[in-house]
C-alpha atoms as a PDB file:
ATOM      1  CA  UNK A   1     -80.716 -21.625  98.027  1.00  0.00           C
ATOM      2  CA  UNK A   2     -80.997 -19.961  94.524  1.00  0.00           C
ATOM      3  CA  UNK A   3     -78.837 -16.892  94.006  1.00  0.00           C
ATOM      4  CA  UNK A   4     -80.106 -13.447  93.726  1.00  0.00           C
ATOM      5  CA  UNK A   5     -80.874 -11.692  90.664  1.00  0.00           C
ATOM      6  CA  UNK A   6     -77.141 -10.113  91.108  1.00  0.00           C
ATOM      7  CA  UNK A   7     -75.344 -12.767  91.031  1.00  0.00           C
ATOM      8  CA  UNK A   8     -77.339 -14.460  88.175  1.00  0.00           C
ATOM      9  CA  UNK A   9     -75.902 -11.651  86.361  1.00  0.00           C
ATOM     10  CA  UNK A  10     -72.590 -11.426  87.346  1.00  0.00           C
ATOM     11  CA  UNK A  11     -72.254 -14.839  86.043  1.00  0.00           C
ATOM     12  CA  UNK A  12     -73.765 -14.836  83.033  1.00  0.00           C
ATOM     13  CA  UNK A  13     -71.677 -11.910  82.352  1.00  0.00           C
ATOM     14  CA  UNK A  14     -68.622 -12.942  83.995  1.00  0.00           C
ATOM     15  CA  UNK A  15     -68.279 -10.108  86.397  1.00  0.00           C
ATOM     16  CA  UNK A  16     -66.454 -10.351  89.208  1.00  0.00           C
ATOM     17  CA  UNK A  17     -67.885  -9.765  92.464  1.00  0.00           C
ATOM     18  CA  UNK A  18     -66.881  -6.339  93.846  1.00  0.00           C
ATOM     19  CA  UNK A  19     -66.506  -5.430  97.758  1.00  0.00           C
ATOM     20  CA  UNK A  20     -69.495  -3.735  98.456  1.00  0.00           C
ATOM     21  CA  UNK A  21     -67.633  -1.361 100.862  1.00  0.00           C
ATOM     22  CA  UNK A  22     -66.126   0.051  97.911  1.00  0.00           C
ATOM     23  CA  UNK A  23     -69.426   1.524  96.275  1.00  0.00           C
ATOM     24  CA  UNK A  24     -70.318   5.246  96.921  1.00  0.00           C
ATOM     25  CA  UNK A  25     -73.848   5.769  98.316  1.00  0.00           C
ATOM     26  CA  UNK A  26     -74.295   7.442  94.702  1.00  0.00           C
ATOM     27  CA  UNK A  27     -73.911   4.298  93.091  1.00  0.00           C
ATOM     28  CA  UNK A  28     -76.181   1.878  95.370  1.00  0.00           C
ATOM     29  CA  UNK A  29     -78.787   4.470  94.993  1.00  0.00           C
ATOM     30  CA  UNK A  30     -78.418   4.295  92.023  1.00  0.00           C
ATOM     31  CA  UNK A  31     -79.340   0.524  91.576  1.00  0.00           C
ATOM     32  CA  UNK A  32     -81.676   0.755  94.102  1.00  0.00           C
ATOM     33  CA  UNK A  33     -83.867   3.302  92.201  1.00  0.00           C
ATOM     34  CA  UNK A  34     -84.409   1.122  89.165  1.00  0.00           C
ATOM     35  CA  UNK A  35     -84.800  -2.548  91.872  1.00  0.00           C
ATOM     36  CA  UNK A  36     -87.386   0.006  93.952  1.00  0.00           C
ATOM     37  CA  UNK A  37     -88.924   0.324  90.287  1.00  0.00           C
ATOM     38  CA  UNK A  38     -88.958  -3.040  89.128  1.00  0.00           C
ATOM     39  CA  UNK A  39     -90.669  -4.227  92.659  1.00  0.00           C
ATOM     40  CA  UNK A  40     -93.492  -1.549  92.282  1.00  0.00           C
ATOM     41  CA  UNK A  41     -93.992  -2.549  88.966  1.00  0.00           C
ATOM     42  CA  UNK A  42     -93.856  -5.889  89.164  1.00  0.00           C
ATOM     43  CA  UNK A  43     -96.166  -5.336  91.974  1.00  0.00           C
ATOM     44  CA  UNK A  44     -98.499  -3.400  90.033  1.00  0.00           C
ATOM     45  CA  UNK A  45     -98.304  -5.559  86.401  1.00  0.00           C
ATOM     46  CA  UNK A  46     -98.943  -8.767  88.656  1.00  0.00           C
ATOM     47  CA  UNK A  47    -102.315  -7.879  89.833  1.00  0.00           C
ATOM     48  CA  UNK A  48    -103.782  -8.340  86.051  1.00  0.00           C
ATOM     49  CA  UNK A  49    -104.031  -6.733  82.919  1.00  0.00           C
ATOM     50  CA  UNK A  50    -104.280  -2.843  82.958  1.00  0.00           C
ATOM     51  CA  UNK A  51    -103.968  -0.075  81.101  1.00  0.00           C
ATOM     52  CA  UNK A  52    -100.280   1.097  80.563  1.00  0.00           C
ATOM     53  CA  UNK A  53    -101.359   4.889  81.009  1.00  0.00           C
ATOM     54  CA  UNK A  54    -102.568   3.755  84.309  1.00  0.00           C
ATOM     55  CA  UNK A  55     -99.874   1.061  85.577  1.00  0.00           C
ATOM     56  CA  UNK A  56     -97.083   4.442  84.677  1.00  0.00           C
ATOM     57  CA  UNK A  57     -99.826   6.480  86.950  1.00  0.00           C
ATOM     58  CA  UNK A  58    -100.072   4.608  89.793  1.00  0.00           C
ATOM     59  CA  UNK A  59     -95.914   3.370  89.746  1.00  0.00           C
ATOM     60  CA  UNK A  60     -95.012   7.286  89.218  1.00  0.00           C
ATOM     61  CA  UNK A  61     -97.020   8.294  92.259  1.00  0.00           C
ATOM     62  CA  UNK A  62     -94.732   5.832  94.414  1.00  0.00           C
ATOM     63  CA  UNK A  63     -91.468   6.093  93.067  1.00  0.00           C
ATOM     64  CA  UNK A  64     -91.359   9.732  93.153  1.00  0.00           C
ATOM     65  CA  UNK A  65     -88.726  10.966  95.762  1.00  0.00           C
ATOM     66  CA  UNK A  66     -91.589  12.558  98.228  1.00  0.00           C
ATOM     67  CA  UNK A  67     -92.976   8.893  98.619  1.00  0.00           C
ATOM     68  CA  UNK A  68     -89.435   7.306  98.929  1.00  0.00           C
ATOM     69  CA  UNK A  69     -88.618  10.218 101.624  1.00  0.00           C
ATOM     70  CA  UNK A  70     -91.683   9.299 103.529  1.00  0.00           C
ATOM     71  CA  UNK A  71     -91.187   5.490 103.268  1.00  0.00           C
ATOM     72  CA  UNK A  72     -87.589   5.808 104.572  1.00  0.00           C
ATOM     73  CA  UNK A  73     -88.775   8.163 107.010  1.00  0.00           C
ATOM     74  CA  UNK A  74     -91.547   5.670 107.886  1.00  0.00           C
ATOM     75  CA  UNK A  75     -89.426   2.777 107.970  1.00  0.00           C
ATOM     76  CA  UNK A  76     -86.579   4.732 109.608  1.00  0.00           C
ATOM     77  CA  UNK A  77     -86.985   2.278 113.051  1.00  0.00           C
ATOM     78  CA  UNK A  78     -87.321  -0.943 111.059  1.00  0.00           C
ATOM     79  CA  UNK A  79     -83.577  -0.336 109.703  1.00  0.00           C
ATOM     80  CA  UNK A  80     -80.982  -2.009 110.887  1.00  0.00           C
ATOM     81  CA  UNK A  81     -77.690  -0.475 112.320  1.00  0.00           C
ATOM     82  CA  UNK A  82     -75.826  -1.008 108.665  1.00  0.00           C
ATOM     83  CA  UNK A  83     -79.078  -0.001 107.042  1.00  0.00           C
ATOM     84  CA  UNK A  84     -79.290   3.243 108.452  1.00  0.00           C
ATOM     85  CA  UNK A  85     -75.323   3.505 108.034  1.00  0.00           C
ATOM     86  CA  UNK A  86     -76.708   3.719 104.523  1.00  0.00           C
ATOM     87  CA  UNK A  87     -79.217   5.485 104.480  1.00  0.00           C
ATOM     88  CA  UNK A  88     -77.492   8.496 106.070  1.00  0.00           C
ATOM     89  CA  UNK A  89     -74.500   7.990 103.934  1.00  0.00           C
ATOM     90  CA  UNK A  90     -76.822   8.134 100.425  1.00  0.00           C
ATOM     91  CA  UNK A  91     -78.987  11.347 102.851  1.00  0.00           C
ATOM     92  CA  UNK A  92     -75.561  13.245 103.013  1.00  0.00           C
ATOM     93  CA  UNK A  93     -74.381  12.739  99.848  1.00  0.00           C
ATOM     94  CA  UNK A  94     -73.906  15.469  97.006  1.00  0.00           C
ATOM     95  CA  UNK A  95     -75.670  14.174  94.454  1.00  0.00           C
ATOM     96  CA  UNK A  96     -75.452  16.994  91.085  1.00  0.00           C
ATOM     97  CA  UNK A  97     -78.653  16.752  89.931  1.00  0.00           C
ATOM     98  CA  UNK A  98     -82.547  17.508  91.481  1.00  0.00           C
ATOM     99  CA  UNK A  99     -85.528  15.938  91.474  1.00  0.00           C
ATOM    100  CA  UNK A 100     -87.991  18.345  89.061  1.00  0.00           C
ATOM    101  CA  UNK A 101     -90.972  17.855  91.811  1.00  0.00           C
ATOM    102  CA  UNK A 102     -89.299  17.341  95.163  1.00  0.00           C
ATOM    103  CA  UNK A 103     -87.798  19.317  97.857  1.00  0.00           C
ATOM    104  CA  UNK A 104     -84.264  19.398  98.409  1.00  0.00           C
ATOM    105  CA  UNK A 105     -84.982  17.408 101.909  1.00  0.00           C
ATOM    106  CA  UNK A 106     -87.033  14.956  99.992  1.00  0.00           C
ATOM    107  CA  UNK A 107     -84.548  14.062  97.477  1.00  0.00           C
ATOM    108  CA  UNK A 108     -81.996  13.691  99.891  1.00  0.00           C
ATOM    109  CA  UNK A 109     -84.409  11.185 101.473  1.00  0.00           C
ATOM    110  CA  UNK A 110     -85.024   9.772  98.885  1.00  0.00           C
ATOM    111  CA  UNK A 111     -81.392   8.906  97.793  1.00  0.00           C
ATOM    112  CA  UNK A 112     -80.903   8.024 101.026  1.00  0.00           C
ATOM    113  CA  UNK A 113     -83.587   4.684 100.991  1.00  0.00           C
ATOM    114  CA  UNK A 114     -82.480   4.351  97.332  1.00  0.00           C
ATOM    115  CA  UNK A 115     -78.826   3.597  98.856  1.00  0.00           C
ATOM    116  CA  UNK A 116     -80.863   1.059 101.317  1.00  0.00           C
ATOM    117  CA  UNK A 117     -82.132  -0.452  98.377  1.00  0.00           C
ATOM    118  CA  UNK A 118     -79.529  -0.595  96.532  1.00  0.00           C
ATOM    119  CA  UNK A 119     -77.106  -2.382  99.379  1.00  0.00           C
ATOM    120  CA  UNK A 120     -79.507  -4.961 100.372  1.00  0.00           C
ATOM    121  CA  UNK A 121     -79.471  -5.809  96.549  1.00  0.00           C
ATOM    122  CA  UNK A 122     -76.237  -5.789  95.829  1.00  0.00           C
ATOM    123  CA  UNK A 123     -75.864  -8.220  98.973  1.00  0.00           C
ATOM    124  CA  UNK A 124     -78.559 -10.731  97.675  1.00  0.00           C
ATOM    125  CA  UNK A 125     -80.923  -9.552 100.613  1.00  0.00           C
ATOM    126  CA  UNK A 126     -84.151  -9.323  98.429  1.00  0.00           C
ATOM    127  CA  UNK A 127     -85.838 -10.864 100.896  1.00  0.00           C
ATOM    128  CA  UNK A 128     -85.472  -8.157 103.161  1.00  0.00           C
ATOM    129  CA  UNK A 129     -86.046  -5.365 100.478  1.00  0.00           C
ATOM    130  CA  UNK A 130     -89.908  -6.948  99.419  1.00  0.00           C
ATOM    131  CA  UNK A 131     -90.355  -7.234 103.970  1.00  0.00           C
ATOM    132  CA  UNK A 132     -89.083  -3.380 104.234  1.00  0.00           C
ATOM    133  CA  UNK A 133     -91.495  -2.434 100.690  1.00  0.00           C
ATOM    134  CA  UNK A 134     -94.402  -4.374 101.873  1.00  0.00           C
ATOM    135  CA  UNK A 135     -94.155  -2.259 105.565  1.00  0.00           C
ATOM    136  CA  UNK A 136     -93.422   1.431 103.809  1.00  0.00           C
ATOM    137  CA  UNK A 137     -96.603   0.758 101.366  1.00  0.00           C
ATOM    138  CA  UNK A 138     -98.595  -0.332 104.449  1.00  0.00           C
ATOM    139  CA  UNK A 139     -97.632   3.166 106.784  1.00  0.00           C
ATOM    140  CA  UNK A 140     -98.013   5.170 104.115  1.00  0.00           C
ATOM    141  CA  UNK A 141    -101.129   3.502 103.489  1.00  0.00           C
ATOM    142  CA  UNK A 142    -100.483   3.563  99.662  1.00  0.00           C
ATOM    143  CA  UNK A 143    -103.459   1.364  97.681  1.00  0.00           C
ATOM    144  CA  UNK A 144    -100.904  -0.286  95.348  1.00  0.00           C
ATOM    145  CA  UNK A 145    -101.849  -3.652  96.935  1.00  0.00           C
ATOM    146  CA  UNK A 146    -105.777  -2.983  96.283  1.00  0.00           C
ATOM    147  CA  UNK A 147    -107.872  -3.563  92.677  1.00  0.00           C
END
């Protein structure tokens, strides 16, 4: 089995692997944000050719934090027990910034799934983060997989 993006990384930069238990919810949102990114955009970029004014349109309407609210809050019964350990630790966090155009709520949502995200990629589950993506675009019936 090939190793995850991760641990490509690590080794190529000769980082040692830390415990993931040891990471603040802060921090795997953090990671999770830009891997949510790269999948939508990858997503997006794959389907052909486009204009880049409309590929930042189209990724910016789903990586906003009131889409990432509702996709957690869509895919809240799809978690698993550790996954929604997660997500409620990056909910109840106290992040010091704000989104500009979200609700408090939403944020807090939002950092929340971005925690998800950012766990299952730290533990070379990307797999499971593109099964979990593919579900919250299909609830939240989001045309990102349409031309």
């Amino acid at each position: 089995m090939d190793s995850g993006l991760n641990e490509y990384l690590n080794g190529k930069f000769d980082i040692e692997k830390k415990d993931i238990r040891t990471y603040s919810p802060l921090t795997l949102a953090y990671i999770g944000d830009a891997i949510f990114d790269v999948i939508i955009r990858s997503i997006l970029v794959n389907k052909g050719n486009t204009a880049v004014n409309k590929l930042h349109q189209r990724a910016s309407s789903i990586v906003k934090a009131p889409t990432q609210a509702a996709m957690a809050n869509a895919l809240m019964d799809e978690f698993t027990e550790t996954e929604q350990d997660w997500y409620r630790r990056g909910r109840n966090s106290k992040p010091h910034t704000k989104a500009k155009n979200a609700s408090t709520m939403d944020y807090l949502e939002a950092t929340g799934f971005e925690a998800v995200i950012g766990y299952l990629y730290l533990t070379e589950q990307m797999d499971r983060i593109c099964d979990l993506v593919s579900k919250g675009i299909a609830a939240l019936g989001l045309d990102i997989l349409e031309d």
